[in-house]
Protein backbone atom coordinates (compact mmCIF):
# COMPACT_ATOMS: atom_id res chain seq x y z
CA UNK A 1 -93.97 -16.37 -113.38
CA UNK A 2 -95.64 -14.91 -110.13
CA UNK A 3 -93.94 -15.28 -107.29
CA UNK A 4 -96.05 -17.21 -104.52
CA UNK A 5 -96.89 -14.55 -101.37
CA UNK A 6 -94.69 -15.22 -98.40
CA UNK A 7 -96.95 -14.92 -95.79
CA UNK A 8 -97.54 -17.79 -93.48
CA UNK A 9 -100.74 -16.50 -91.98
CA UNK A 10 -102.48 -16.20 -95.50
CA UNK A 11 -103.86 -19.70 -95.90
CA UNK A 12 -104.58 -20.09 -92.41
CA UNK A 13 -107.11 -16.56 -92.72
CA UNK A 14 -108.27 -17.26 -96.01
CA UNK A 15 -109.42 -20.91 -95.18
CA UNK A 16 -111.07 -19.90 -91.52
CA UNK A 17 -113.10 -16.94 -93.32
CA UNK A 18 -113.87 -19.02 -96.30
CA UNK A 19 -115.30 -21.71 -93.91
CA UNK A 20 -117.06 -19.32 -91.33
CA UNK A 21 -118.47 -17.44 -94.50
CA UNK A 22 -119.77 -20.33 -96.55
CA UNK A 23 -121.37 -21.62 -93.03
CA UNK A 24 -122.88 -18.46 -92.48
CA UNK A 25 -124.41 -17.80 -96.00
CA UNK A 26 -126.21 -21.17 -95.84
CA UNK A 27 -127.34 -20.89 -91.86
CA UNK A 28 -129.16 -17.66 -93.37
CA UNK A 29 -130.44 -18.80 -97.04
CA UNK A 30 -131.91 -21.69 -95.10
CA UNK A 31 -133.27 -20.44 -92.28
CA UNK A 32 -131.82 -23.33 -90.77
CA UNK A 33 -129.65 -22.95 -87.35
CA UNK A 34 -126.91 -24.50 -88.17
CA UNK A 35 -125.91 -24.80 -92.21
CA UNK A 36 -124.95 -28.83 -91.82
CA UNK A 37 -129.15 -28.78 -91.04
CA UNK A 38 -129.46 -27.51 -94.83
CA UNK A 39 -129.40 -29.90 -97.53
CA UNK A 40 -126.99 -27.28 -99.37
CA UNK A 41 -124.70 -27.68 -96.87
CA UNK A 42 -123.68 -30.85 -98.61
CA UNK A 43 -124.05 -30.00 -102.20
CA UNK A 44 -123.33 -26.43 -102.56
CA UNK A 45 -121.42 -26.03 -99.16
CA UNK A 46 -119.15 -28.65 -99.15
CA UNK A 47 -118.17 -28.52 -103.14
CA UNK A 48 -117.24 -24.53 -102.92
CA UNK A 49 -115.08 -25.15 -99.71
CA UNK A 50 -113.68 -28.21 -101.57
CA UNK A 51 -112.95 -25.56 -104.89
CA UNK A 52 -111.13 -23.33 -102.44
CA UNK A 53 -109.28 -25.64 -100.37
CA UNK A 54 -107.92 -26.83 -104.01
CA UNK A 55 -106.51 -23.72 -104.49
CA UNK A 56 -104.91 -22.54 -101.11
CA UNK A 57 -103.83 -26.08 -100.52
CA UNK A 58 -102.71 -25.72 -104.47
CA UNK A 59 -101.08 -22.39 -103.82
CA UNK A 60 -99.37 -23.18 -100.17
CA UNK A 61 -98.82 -27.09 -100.80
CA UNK A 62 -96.56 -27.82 -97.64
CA UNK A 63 -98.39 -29.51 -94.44
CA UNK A 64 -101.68 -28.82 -96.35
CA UNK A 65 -103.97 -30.48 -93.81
CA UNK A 66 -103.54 -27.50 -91.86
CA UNK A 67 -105.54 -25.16 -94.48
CA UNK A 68 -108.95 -27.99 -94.05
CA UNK A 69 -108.57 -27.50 -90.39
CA UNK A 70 -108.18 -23.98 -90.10
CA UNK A 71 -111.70 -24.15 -92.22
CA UNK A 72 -113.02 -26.66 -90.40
CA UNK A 73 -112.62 -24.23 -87.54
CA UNK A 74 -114.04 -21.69 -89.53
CA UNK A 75 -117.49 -23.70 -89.62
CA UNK A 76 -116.94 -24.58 -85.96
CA UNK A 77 -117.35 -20.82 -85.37
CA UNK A 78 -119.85 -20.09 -87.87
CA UNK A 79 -122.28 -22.99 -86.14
CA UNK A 80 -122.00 -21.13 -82.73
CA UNK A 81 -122.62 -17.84 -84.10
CA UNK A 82 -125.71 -19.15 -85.81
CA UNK A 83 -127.30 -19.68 -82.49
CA UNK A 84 -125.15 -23.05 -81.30
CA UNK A 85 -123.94 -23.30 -77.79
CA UNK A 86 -120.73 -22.14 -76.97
CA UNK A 87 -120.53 -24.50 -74.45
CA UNK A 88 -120.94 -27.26 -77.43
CA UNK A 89 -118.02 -25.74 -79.09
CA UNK A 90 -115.54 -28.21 -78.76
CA UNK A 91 -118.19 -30.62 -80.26
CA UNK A 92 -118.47 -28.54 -83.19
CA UNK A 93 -114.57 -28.44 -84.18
CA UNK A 94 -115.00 -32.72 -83.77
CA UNK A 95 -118.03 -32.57 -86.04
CA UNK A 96 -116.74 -30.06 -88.55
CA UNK A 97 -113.61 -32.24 -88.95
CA UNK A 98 -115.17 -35.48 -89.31
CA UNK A 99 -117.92 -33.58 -91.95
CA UNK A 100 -114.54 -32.24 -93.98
CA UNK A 101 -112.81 -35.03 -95.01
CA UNK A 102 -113.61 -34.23 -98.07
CA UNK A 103 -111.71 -31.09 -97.85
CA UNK A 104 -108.61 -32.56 -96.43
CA UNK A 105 -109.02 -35.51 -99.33
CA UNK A 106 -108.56 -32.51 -101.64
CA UNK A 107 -105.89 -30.35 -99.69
CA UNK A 108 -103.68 -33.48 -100.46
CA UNK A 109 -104.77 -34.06 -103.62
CA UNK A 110 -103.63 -30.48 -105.01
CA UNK A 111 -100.80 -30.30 -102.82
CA UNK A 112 -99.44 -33.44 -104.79
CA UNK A 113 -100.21 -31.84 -107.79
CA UNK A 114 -98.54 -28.64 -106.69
CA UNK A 115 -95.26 -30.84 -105.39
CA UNK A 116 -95.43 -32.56 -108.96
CA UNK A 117 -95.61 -29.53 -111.05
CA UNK A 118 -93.09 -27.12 -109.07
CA UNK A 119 -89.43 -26.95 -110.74
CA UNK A 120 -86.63 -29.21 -108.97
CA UNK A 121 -84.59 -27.55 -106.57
CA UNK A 122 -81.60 -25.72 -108.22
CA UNK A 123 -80.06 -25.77 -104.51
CA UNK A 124 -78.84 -29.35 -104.71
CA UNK A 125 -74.49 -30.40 -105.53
């Protein structure tokens, strides 16, 4: 069985890039200025963040609500560097987190799944 990396910092990069990357591929397929303007925001955006949030959150399964935020960030980022105001960028991490629920609904969802399928502690009396 392979052993699951060890490195806190992991999820947290991998979720921020995948969210600031997935942002910033549909802000320029679109043409749009900000990717939540694009209609495939919602229904290719949204569904491949949701695919990888399943797997980091599957992957690193404790406190998994951190791995949607740290994307959700991601997008925050990916909105001002599209052309957003900086100044609105406190806005944008609100925004982004009330537009990823669906990616925190799923970060819990596989980290169940995760806590269901791992072995039982050998550690116990």
């Amino acid at each position: 069985m392979m052993s699951k990396p060890d490195n806190n910092m992991l999820p947290y990069a991998l979720s921020f890039i995948a969210g600031l990357a997935i942002c910033l591929f549909i802000t320029v397929t679109s043409g749009r200025k900000e990717a939540w303007d694009a209609p495939a925001y919602f229904t290719v955006g949204i569904p491949m963040m949701c695919l990888v949030i399943f797997a980091i959150s599957y992957w690193f399964p404790q406190r998994a609500w951190r791995w949607a935020l740290s994307m959700a960030i991601g997008q925050s980022v990916a909105m001002v560097m599209g052309g957003g105001s900086a100044s609105l960028w406190p806005l944008a991490i609100i925004a982004m987190t009330v537009v990823s629920v669906p990616q925190f609904i799923v970060a819990m969802v596989a980290s169940g799944i995760a806590k269901k399928m791992a072995p039982p502690d050998e550690s116990g009396p």
